[in-house]
C-alpha atoms as a PDB file:
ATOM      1  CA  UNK A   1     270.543  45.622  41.819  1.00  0.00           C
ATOM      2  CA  UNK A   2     268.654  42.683  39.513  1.00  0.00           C
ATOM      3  CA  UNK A   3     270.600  41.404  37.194  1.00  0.00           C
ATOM      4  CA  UNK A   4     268.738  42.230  33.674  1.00  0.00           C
ATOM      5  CA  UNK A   5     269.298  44.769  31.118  1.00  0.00           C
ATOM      6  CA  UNK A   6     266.533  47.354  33.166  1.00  0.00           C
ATOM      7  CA  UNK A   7     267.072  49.567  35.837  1.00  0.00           C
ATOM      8  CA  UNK A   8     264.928  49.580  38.997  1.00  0.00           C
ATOM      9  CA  UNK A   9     263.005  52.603  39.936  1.00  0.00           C
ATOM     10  CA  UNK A  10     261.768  53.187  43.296  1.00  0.00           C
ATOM     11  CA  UNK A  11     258.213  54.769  44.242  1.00  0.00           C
ATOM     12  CA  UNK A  12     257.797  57.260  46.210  1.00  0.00           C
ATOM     13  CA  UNK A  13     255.006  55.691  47.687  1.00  0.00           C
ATOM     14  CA  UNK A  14     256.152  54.751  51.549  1.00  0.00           C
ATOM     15  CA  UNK A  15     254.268  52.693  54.198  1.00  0.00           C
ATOM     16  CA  UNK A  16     254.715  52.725  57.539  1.00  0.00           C
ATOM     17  CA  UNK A  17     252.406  50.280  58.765  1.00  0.00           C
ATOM     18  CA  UNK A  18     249.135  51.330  59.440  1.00  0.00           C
ATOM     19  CA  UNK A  19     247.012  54.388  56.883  1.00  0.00           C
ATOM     20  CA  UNK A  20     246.787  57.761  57.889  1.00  0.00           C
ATOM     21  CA  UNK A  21     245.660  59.610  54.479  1.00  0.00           C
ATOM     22  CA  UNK A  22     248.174  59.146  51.431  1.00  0.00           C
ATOM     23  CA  UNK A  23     251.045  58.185  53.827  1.00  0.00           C
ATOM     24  CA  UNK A  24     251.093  55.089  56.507  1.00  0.00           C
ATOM     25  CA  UNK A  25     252.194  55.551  60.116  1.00  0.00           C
ATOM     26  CA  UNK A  26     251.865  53.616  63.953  1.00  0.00           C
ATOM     27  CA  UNK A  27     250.001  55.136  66.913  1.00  0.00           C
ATOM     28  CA  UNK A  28     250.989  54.498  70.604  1.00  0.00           C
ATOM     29  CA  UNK A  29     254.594  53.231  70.126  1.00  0.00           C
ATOM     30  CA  UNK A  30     253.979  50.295  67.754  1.00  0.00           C
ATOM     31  CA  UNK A  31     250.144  49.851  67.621  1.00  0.00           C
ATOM     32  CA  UNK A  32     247.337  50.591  64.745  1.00  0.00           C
ATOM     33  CA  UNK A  33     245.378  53.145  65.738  1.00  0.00           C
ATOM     34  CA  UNK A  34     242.567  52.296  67.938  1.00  0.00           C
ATOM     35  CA  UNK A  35     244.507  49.465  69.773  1.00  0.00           C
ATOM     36  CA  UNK A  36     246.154  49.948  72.705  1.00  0.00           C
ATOM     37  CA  UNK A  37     249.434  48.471  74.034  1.00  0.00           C
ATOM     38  CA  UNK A  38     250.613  46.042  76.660  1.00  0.00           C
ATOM     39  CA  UNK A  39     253.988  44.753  76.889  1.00  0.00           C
ATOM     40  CA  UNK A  40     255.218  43.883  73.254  1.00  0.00           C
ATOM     41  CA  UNK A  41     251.537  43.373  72.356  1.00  0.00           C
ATOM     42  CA  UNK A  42     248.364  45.593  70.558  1.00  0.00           C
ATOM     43  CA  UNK A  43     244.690  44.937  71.558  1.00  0.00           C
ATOM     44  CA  UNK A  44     241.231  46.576  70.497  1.00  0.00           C
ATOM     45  CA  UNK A  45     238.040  45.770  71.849  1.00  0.00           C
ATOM     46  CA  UNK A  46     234.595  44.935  69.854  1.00  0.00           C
ATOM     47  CA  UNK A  47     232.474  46.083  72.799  1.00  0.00           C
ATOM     48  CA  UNK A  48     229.229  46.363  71.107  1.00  0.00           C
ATOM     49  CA  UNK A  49     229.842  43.253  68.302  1.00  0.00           C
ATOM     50  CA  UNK A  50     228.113  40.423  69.392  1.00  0.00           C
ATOM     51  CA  UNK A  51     229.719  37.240  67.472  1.00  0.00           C
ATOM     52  CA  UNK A  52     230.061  33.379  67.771  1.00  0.00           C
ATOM     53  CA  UNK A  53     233.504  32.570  68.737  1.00  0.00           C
ATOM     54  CA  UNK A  54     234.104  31.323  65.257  1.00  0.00           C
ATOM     55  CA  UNK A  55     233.141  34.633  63.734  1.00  0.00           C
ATOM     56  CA  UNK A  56     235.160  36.625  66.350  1.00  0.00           C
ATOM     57  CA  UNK A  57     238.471  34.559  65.375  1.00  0.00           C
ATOM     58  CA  UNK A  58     237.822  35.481  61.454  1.00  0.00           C
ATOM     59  CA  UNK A  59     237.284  39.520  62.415  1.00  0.00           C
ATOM     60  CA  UNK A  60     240.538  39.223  64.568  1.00  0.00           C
ATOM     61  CA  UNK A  61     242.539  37.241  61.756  1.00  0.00           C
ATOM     62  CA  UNK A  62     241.216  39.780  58.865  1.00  0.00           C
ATOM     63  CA  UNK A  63     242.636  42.535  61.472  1.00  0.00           C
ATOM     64  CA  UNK A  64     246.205  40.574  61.146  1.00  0.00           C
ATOM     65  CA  UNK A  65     246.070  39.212  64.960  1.00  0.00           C
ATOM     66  CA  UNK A  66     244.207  36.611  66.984  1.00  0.00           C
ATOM     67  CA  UNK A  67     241.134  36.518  69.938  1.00  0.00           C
ATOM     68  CA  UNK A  68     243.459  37.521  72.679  1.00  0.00           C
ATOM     69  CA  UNK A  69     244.495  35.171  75.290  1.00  0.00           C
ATOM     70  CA  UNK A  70     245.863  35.881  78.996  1.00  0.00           C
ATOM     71  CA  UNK A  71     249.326  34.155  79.533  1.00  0.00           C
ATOM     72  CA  UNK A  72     250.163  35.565  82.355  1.00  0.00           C
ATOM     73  CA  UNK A  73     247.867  37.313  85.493  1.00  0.00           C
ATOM     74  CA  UNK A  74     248.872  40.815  84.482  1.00  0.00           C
ATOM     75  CA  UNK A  75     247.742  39.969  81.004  1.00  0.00           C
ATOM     76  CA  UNK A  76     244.578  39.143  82.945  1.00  0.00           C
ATOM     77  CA  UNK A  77     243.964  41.633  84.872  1.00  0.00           C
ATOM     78  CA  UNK A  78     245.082  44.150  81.688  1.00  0.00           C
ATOM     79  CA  UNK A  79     242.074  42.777  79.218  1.00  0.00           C
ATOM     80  CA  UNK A  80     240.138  42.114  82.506  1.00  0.00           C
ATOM     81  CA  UNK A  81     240.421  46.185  83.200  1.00  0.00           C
ATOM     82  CA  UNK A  82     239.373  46.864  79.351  1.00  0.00           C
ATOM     83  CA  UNK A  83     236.315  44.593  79.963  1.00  0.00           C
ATOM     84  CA  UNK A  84     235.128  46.631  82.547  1.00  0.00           C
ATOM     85  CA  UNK A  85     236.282  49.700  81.136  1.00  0.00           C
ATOM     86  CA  UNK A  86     234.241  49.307  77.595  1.00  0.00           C
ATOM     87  CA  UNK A  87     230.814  47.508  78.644  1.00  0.00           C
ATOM     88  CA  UNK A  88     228.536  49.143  81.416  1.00  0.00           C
ATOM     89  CA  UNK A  89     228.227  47.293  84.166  1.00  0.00           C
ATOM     90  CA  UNK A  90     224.467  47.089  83.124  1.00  0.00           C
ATOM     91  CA  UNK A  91     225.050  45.361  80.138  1.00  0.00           C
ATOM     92  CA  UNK A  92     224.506  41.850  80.510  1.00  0.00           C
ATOM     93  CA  UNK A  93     227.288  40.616  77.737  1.00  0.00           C
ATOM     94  CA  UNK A  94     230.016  41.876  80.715  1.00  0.00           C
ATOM     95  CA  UNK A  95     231.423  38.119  79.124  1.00  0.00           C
ATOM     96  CA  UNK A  96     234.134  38.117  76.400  1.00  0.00           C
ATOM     97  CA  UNK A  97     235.786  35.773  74.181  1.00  0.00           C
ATOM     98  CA  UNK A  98     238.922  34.708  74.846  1.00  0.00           C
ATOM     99  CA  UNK A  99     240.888  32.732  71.642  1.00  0.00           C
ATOM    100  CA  UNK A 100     241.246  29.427  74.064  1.00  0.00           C
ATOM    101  CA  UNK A 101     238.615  26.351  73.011  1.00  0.00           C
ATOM    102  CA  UNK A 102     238.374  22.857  75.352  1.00  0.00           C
ATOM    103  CA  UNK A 103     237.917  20.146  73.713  1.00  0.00           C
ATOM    104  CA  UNK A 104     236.861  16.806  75.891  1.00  0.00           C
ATOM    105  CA  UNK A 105     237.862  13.791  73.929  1.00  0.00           C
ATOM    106  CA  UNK A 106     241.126  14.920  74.640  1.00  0.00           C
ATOM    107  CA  UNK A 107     240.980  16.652  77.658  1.00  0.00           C
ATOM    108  CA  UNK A 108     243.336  19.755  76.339  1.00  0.00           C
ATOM    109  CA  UNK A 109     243.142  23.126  76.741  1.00  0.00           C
ATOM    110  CA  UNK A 110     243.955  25.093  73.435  1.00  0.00           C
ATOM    111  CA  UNK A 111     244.543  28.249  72.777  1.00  0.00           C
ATOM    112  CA  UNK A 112     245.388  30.656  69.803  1.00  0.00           C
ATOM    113  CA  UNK A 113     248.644  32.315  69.024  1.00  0.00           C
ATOM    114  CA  UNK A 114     252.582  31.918  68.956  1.00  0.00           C
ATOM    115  CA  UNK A 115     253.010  32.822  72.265  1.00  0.00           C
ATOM    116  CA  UNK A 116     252.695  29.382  74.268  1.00  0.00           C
ATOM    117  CA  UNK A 117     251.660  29.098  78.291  1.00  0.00           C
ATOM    118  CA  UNK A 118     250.843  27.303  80.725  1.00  0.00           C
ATOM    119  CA  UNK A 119     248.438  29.953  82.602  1.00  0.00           C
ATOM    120  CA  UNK A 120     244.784  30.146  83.392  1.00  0.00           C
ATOM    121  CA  UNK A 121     242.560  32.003  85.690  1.00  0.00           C
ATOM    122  CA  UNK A 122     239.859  28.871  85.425  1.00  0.00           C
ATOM    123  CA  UNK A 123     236.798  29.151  87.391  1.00  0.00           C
ATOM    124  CA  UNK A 124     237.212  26.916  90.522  1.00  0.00           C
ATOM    125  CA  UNK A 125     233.915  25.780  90.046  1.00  0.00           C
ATOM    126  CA  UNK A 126     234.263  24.949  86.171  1.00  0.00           C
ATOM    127  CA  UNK A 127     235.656  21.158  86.153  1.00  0.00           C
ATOM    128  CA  UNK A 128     235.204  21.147  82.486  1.00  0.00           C
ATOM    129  CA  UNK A 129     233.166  18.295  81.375  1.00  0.00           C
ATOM    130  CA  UNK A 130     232.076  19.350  77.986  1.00  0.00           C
ATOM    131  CA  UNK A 131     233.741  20.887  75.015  1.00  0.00           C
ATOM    132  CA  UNK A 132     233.366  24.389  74.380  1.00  0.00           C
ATOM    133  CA  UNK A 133     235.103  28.036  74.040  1.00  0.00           C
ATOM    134  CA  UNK A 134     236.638  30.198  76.884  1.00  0.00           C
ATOM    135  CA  UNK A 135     235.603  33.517  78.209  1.00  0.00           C
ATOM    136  CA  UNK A 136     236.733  36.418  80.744  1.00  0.00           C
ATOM    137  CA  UNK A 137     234.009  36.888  82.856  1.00  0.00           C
ATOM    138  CA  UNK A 138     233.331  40.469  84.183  1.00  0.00           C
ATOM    139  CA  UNK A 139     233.569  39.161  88.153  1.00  0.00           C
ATOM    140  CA  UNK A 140     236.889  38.684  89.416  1.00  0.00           C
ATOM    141  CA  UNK A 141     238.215  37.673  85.753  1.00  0.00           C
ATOM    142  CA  UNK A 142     237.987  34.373  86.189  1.00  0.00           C
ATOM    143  CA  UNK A 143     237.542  32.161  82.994  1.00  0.00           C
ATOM    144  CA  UNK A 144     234.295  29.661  82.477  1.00  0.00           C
ATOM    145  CA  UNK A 145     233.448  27.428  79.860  1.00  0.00           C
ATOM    146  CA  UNK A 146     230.507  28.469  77.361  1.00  0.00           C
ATOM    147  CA  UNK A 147     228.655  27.156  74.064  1.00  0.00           C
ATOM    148  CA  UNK A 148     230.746  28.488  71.214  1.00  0.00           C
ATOM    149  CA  UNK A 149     228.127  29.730  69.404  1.00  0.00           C
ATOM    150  CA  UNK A 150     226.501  32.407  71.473  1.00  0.00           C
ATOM    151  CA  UNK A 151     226.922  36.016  69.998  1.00  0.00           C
ATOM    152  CA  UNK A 152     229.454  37.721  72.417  1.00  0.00           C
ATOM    153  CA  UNK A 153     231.898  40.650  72.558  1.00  0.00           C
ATOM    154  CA  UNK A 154     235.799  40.128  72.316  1.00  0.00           C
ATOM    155  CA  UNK A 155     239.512  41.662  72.257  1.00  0.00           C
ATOM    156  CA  UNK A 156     241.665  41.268  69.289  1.00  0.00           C
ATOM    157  CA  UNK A 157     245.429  40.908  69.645  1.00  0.00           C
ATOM    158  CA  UNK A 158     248.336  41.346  67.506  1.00  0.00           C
ATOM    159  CA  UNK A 159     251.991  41.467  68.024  1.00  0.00           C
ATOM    160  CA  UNK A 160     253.552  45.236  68.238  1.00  0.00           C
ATOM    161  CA  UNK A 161     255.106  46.457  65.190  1.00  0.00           C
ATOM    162  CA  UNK A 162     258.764  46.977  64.867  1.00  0.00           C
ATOM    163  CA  UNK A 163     259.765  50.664  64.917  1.00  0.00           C
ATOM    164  CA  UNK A 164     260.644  51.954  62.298  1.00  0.00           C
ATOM    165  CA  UNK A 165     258.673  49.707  60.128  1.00  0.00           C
ATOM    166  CA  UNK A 166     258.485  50.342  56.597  1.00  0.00           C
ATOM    167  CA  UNK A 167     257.276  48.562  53.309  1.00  0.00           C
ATOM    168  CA  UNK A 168     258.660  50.501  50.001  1.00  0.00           C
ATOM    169  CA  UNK A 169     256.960  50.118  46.840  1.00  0.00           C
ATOM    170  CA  UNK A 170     258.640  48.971  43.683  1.00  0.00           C
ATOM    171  CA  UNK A 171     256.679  48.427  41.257  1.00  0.00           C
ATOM    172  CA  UNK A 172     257.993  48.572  37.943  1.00  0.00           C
ATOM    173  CA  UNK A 173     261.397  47.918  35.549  1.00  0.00           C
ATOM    174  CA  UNK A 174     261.841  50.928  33.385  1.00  0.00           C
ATOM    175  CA  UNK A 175     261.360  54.284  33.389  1.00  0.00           C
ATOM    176  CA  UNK A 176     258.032  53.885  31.002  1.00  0.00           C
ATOM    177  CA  UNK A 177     255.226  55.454  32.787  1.00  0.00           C
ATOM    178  CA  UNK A 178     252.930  52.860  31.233  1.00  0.00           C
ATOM    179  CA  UNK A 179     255.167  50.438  32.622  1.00  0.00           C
ATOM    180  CA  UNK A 180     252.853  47.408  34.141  1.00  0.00           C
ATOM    181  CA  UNK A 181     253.811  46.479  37.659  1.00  0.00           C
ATOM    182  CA  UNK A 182     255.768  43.311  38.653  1.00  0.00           C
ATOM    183  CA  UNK A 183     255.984  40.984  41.498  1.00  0.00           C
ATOM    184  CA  UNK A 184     258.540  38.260  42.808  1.00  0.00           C
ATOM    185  CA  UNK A 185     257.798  35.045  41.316  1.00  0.00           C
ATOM    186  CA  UNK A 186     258.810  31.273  42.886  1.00  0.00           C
ATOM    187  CA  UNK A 187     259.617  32.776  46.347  1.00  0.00           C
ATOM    188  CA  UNK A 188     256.411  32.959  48.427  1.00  0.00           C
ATOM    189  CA  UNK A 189     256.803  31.070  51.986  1.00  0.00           C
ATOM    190  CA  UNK A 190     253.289  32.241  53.515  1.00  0.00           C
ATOM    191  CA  UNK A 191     249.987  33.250  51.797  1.00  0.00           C
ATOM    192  CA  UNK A 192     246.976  34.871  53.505  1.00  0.00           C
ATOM    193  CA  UNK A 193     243.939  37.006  52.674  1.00  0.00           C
ATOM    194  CA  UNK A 194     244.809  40.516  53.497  1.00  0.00           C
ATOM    195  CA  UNK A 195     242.383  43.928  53.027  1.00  0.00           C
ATOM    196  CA  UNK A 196     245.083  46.701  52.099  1.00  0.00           C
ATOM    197  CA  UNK A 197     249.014  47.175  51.999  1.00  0.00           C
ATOM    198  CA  UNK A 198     249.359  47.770  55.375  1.00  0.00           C
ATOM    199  CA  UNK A 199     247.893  44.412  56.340  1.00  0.00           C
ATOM    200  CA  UNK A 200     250.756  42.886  54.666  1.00  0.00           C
ATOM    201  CA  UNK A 201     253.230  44.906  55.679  1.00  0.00           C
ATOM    202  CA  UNK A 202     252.464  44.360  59.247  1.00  0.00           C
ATOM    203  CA  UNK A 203     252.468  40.946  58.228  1.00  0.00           C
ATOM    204  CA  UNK A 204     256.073  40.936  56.791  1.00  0.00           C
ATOM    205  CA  UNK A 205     257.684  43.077  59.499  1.00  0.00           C
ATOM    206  CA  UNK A 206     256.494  40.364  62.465  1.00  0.00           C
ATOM    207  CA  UNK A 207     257.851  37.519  60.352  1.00  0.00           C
ATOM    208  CA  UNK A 208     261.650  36.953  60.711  1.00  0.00           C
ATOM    209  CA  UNK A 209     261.818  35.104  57.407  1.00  0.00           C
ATOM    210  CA  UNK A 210     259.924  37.966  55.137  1.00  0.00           C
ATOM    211  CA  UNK A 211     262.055  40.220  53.337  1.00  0.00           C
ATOM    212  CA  UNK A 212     259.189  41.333  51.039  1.00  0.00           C
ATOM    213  CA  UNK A 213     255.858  40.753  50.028  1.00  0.00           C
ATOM    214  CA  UNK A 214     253.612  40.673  46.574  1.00  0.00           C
ATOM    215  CA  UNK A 215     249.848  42.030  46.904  1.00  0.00           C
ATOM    216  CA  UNK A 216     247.595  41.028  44.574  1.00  0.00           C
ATOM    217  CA  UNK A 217     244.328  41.898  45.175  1.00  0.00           C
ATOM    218  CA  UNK A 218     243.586  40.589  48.472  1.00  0.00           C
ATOM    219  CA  UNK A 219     246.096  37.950  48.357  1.00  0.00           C
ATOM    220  CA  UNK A 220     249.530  38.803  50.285  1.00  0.00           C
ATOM    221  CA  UNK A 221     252.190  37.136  49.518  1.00  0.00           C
ATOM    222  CA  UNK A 222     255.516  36.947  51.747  1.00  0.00           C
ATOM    223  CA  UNK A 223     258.404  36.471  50.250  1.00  0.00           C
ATOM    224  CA  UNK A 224     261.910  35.341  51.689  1.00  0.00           C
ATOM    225  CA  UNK A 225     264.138  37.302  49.179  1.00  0.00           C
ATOM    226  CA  UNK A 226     264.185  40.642  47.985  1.00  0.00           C
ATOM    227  CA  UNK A 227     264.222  41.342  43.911  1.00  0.00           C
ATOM    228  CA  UNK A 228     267.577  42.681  44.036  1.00  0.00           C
ATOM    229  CA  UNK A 229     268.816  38.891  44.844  1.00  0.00           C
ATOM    230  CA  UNK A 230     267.202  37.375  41.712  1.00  0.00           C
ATOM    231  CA  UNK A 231     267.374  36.371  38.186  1.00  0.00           C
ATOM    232  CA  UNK A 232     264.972  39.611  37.493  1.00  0.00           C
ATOM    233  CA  UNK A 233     264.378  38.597  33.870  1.00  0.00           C
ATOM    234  CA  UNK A 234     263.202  35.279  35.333  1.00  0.00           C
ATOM    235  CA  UNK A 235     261.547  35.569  38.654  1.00  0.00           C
ATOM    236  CA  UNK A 236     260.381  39.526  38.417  1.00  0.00           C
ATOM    237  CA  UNK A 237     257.588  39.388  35.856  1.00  0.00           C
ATOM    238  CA  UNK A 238     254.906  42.092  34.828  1.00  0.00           C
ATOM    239  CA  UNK A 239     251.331  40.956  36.167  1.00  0.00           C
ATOM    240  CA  UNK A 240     248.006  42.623  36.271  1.00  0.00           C
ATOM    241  CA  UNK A 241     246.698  43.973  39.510  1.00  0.00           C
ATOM    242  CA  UNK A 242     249.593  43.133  41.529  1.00  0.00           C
ATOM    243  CA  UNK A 243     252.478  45.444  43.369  1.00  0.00           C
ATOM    244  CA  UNK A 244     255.472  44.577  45.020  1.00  0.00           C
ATOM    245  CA  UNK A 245     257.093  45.445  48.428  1.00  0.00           C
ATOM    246  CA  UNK A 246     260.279  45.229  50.321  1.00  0.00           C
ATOM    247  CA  UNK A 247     260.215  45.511  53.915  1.00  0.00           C
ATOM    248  CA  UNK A 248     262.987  47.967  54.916  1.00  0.00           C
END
């Protein structure tokens, strides 16, 4: 318990990682609903989106993952298969984004995410010349090089969430239903732009380090300490428009 003359209550209010109504819960063993799993990772396809590769890495970050990259040739062949799976063979944007850029006055391959490889599925005809982005191409899944700034479809990817994952609310010091909420001061290791709770919750239960998180706004903060291990009177202070969470 925080050491302070105050007790700690609680809330009720219990997320489990992704919204579903007043309560939060995971679809398909880990994922947000809509995404679909492969090995210990979530993807969801913008099929009908057509963005610059720029813009598709901002709608995959605000979705708490990355533009998906292949690191192995079942990965490949698994977002090759959703390709062809989502756009009509018709369509002539059968080309996706893929979160790997090329940039020639180093001569390095770079792609996005934690998860570090060595794999491609290049195009044997692509000797890559000129800087640009990386996509999956429809035929044979091969990669190619393209302009970055053409308006294209993509896949989103995001780590699985632990099971059972669970952020719990506590958001105030004293039994006072006027009570204003607090948050964990002086403790934040990682700050990003999140759009709801459940954002940052996913966000705390993939990082080792995070024991809780603040949410103010759209700011999520993760914390490596819980309240319970703090100086409450000094690092657990009332603030305006912000709640607190411990990832349990």
């Amino acid at each position: 318990m925080p050491r302070g003359p105050a007790l700690m209550l609680i809330s009720v209010l219990v997320l489990v990682c992704i919204a579903s109504g007043s309560s939060l819960d995971m679809h398909d063993k880990g994922c947000p609903q809509n995404w679909v799993r492969h090995h210990q990772s979530c993807y969801t396809m913008y099929a009908h989106s057509l963005y610059d590769w720029d813009q598709a890495r901002l709608v995959c970050q605000q979705q708490g993952g990355h533009l998906a990259v292949p690191n192995s040739p079942g990965e490949n062949d698994f977002m090759w298969r959703m390709l062809n799976d989502a756009i009509e063979r018709s369509n002539p944007n059968r080309i996706i984004w893929l979160g790997c850029t090329y940039m020639s006055d180093n001569g390095r391959v770079e792609c996005i995410g934690e998860e570090k490889s060595e794999y491609n599925n290049l195009n044997p005809g692509n000797h890559l010349t000129q800087p640009g982005c990386f996509v999956l191409k429809y035929r044979l899944g091969v990669w190619d090089l393209y302009n970055c700034t053409g308006g294209r479809p993509f896949i989103c990817e995001r780590t699985r969430c632990r099971t059972p994952t669970r952020c719990q609310a506590v958001p105030r010091m004293d039994s006072s239903p006027h009570a204003q909420p607090r948050c964990l001061l002086g403790h934040a290791f990682k700050e990003t732009v999140m759009t709801s709770p459940v954002q940052c919750c996913l966000a705390c239960s993939v990082d080792p380090k995070c024991r809780s998180f603040n949410l103010s706004g759209r700011m999520c903060q993760l914390n490596n300490i819980t309240a319970s291990e703090v100086d409450a009177d000094k690092y657990f202070m009332p603030l305006v428009d912000c709640a607190y969470y411990e990832y349990i």
